[in-house]
C-alpha atoms as a PDB file:
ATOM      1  CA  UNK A   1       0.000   0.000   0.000  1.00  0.00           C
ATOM      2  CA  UNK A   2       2.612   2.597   0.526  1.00  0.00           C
ATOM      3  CA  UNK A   3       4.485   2.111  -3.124  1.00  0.00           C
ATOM      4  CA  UNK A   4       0.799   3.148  -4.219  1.00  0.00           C
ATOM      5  CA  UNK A   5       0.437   5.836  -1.861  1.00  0.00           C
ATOM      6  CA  UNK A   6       4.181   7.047  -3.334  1.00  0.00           C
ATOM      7  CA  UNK A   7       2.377   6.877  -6.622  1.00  0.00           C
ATOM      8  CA  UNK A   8       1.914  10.569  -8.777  1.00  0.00           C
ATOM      9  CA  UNK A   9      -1.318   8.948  -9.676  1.00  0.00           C
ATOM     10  CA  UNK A  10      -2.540   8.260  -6.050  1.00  0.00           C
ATOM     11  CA  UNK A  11      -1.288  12.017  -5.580  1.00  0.00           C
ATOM     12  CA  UNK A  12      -3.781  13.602  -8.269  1.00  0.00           C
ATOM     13  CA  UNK A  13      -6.460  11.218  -6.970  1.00  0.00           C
ATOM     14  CA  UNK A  14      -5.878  12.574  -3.875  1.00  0.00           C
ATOM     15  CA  UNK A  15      -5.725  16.045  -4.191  1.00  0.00           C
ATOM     16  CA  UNK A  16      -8.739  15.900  -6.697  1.00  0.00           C
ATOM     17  CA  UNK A  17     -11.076  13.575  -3.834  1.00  0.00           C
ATOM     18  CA  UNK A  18     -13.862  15.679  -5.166  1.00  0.00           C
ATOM     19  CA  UNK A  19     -13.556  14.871  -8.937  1.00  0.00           C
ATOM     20  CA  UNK A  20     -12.705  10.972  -8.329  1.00  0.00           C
ATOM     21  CA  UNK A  21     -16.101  10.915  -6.535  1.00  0.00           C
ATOM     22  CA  UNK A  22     -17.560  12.524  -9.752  1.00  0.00           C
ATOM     23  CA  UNK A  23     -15.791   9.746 -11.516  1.00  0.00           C
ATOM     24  CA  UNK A  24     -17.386   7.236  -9.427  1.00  0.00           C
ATOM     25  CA  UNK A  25     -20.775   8.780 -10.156  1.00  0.00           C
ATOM     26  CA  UNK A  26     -20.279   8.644 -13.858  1.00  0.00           C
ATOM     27  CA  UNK A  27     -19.144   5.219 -13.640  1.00  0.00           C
ATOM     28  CA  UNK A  28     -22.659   3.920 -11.448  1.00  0.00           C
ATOM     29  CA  UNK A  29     -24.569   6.246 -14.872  1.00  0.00           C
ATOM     30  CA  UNK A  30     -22.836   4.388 -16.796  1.00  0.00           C
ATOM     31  CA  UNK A  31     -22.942   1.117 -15.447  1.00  0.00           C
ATOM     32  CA  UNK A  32     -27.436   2.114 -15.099  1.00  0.00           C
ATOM     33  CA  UNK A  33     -27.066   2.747 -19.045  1.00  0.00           C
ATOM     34  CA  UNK A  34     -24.931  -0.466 -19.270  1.00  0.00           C
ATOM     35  CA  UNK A  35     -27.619  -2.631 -17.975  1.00  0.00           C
ATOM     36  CA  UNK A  36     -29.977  -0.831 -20.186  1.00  0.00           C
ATOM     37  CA  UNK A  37     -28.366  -1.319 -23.293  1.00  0.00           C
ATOM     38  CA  UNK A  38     -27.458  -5.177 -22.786  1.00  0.00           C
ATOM     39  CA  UNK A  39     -31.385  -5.460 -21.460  1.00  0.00           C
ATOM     40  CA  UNK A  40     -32.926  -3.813 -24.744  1.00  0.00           C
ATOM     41  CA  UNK A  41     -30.456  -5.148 -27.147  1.00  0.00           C
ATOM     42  CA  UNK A  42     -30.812  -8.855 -25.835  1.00  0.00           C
ATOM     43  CA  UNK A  43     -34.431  -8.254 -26.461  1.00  0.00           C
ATOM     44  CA  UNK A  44     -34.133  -6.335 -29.490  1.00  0.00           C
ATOM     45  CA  UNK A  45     -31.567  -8.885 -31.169  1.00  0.00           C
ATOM     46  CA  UNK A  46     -32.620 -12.275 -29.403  1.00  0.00           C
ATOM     47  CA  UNK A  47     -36.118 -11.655 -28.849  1.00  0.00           C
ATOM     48  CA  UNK A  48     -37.749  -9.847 -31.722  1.00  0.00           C
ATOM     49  CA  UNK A  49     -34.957 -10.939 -33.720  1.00  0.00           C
ATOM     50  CA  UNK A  50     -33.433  -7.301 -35.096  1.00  0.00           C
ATOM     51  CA  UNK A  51     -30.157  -7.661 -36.696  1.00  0.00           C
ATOM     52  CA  UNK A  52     -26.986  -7.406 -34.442  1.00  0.00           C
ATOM     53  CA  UNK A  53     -26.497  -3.439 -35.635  1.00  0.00           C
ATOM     54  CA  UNK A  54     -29.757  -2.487 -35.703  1.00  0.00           C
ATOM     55  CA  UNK A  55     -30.046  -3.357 -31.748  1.00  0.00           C
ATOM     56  CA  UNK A  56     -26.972  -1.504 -30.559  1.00  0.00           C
ATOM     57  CA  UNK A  57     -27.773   1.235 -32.187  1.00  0.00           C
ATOM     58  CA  UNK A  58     -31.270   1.335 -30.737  1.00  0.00           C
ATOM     59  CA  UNK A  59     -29.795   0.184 -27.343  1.00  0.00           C
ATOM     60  CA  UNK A  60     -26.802   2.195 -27.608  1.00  0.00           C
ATOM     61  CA  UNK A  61     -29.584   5.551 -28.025  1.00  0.00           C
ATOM     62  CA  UNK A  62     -31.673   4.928 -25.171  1.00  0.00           C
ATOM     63  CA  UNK A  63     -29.093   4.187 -23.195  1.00  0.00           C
ATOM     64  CA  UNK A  64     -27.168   7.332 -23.925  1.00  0.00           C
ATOM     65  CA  UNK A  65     -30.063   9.081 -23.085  1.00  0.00           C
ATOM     66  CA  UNK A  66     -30.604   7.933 -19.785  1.00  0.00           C
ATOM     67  CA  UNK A  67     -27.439   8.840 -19.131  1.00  0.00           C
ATOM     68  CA  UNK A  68     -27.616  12.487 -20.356  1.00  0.00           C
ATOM     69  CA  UNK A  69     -30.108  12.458 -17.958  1.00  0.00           C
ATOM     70  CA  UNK A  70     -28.589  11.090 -15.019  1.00  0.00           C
ATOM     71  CA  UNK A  71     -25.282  13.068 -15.706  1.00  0.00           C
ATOM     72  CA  UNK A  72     -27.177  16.287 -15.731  1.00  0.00           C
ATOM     73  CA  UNK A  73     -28.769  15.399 -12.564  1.00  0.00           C
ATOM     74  CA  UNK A  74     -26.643  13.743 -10.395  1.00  0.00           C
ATOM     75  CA  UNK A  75     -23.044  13.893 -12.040  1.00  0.00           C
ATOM     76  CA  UNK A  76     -22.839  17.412 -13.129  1.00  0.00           C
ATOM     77  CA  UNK A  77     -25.538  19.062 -10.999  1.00  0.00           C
ATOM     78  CA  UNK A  78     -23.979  22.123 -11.550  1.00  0.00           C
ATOM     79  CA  UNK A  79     -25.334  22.222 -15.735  1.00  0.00           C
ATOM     80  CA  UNK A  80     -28.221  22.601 -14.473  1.00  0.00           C
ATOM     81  CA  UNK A  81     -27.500  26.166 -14.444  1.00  0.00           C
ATOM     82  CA  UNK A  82     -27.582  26.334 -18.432  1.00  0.00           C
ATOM     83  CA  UNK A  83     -30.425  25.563 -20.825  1.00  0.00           C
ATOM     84  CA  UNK A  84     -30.230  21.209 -21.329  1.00  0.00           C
ATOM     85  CA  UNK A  85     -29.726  22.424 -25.179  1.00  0.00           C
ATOM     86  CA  UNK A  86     -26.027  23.997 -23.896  1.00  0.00           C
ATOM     87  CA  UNK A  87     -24.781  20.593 -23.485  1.00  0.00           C
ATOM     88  CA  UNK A  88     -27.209  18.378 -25.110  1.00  0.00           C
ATOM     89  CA  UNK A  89     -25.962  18.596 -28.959  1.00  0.00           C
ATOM     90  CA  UNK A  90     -22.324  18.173 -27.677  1.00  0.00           C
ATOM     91  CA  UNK A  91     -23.312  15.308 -25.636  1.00  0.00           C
ATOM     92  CA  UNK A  92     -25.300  13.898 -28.447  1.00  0.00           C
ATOM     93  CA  UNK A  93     -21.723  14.173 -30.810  1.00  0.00           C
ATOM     94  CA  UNK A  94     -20.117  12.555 -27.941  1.00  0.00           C
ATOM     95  CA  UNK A  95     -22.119   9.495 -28.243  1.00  0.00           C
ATOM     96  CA  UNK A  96     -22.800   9.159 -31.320  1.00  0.00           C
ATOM     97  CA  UNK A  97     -18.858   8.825 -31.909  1.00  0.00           C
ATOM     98  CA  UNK A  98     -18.994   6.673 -28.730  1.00  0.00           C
ATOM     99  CA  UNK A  99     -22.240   4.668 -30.914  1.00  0.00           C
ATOM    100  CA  UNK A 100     -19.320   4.720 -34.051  1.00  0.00           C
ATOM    101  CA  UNK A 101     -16.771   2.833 -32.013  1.00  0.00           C
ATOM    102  CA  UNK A 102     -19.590   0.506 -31.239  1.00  0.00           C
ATOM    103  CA  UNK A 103     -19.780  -0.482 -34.287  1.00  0.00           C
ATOM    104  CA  UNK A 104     -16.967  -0.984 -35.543  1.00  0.00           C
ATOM    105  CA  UNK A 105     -15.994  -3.106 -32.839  1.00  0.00           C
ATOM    106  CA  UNK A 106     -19.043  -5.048 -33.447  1.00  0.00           C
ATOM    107  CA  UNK A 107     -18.036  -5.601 -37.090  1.00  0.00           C
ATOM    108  CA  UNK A 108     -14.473  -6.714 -36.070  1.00  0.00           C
ATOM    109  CA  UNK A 109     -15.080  -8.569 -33.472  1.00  0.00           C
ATOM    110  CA  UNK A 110     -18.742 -10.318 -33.206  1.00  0.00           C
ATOM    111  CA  UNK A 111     -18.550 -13.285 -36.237  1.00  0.00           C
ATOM    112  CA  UNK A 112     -14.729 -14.170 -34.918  1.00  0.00           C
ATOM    113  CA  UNK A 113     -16.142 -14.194 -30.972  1.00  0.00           C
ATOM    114  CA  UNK A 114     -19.282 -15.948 -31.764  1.00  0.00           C
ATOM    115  CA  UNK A 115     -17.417 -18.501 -34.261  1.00  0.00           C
ATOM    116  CA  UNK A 116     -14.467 -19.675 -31.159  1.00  0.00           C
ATOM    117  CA  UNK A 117     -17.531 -19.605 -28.407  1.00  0.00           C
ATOM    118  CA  UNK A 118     -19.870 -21.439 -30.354  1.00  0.00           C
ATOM    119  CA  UNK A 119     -22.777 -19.126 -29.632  1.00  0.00           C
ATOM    120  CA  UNK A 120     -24.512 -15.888 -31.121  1.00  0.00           C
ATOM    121  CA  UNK A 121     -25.735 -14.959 -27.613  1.00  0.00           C
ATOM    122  CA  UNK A 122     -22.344 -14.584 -26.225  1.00  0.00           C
ATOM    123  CA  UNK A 123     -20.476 -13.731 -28.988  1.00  0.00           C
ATOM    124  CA  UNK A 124     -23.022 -10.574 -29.278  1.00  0.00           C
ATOM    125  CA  UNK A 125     -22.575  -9.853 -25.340  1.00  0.00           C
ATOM    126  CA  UNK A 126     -18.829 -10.257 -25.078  1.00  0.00           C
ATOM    127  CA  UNK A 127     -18.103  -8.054 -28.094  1.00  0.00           C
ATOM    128  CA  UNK A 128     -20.494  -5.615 -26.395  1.00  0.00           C
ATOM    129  CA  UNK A 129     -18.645  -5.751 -23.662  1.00  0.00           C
ATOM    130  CA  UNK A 130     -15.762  -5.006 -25.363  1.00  0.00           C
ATOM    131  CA  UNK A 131     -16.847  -1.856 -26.873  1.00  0.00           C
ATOM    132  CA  UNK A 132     -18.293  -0.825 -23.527  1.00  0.00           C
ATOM    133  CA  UNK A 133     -15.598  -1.058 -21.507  1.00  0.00           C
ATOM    134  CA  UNK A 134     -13.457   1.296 -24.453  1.00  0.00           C
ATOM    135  CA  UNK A 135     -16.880   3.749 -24.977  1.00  0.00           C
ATOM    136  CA  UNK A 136     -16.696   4.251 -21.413  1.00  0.00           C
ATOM    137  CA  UNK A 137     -13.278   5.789 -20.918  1.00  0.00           C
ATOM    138  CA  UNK A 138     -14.269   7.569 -24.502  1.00  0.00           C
ATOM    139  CA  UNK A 139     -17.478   9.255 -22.636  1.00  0.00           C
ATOM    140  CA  UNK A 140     -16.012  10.011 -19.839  1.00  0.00           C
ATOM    141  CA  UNK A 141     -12.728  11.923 -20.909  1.00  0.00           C
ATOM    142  CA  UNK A 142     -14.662  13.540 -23.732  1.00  0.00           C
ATOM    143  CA  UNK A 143     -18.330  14.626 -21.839  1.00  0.00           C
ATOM    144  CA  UNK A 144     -15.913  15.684 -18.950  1.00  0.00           C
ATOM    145  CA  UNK A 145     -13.415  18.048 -20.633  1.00  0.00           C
ATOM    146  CA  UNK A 146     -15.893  19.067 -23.374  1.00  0.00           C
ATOM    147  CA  UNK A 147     -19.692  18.554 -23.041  1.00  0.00           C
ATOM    148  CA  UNK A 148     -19.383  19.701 -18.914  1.00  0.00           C
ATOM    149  CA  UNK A 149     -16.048  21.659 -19.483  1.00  0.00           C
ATOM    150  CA  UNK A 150     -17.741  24.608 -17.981  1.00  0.00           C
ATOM    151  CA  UNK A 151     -18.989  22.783 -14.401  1.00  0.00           C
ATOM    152  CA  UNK A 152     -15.345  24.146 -12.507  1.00  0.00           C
ATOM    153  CA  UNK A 153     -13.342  21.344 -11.272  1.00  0.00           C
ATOM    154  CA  UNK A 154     -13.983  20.683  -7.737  1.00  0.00           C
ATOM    155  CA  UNK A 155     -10.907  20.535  -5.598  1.00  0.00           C
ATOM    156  CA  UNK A 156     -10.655  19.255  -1.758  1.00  0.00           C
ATOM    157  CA  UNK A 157     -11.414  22.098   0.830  1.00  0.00           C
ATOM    158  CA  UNK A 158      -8.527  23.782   2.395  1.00  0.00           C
ATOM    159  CA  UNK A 159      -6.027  21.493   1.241  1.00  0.00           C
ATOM    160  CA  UNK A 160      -3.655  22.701  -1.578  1.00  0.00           C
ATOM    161  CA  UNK A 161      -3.779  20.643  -4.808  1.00  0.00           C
ATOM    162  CA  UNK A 162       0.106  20.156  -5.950  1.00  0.00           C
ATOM    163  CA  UNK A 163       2.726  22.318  -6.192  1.00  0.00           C
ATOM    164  CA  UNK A 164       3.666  23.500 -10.107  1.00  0.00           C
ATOM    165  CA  UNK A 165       6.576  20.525 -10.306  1.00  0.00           C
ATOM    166  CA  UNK A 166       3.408  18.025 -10.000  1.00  0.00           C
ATOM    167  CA  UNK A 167       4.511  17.114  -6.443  1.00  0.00           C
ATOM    168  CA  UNK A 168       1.910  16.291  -3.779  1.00  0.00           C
ATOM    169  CA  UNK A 169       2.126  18.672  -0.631  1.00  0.00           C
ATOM    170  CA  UNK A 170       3.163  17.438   2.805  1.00  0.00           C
ATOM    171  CA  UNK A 171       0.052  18.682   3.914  1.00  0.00           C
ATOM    172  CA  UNK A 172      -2.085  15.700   2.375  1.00  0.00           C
END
């Protein structure tokens, strides 16, 4: 534990408690929009039997959305301060880039996944999963220093950040 506490990266985390715990928001969103993507593109492509890109895409969508929503409210409370359409459309871009690498990974990856594990259904889901764990650090890097750029970084009370060579103080 203390070569990780010697760590620059513990250091930032550290001297930015407020923004890891907006990171850990963003990541129970997204986890909500994860379970409602797999949910209505199981049922979408196993179900009513919609073809593979059809159903991301669909799922991909409503999912997005109830994250906009979620972010706004919980994640970012501090948008709420600006019209939804101030960060909607660049949210929207966001995503739909985010729906992009979706699909590409899906084309790459779904026929050879589904052909060495013998099955559509998990060939479908683990090549989902694949794209969601890389959409996720896409969304979050991108909605945070673009689409919410303008909520001010939240730093920990009375404590000083790091000092300009990047060093944590003695005081933390």
């Amino acid at each position: 534990m203390d070569n990780l506490k010697s760590t620059k990266l513990y250091g930032v985390a550290r001297a930015n408690k407020p923004e890891v715990k907006r990171f850990v928001k963003f990541a129970v969103v997204g986890f909500s929009g994860l379970i409602v993507d797999y949910t209505l593109l199981n049922i979408l492509a196993h179900v009513l039997n919609f073809e593979s890109w059809l159903a991301i895409a669909i799922a991909f969508i409503v999912a997005a959305m109830n994250n906009f929503i979620w972010n706004r409210l919980w994640v970012y409370p501090e948008s709420r301060q600006h019209s939804i359409w101030k960060h909607f459309p660049t949210f929207f871009i966001v995503n739909a880039v985010g729906l992009g690498i979706n699909e590409v990974i899906l084309f790459l990856f779904e026929l050879p996944i589904e052909t060495v594990v013998g099955s559509a259904f998990i060939g479908l889901n683990l090549t989902k999963g694949i794209a969601a764990v890389i959409v996720m650090a896409w969304n979050f890097f991108i909605n945070r220093f673009v689409t919410f750029r303008d909520v001010k970084w939240q730093k920990n009370a009375g404590r000083a950040a790091a000092t300009h060579e990047g060093q944590i103080d003695s005081a933390l």
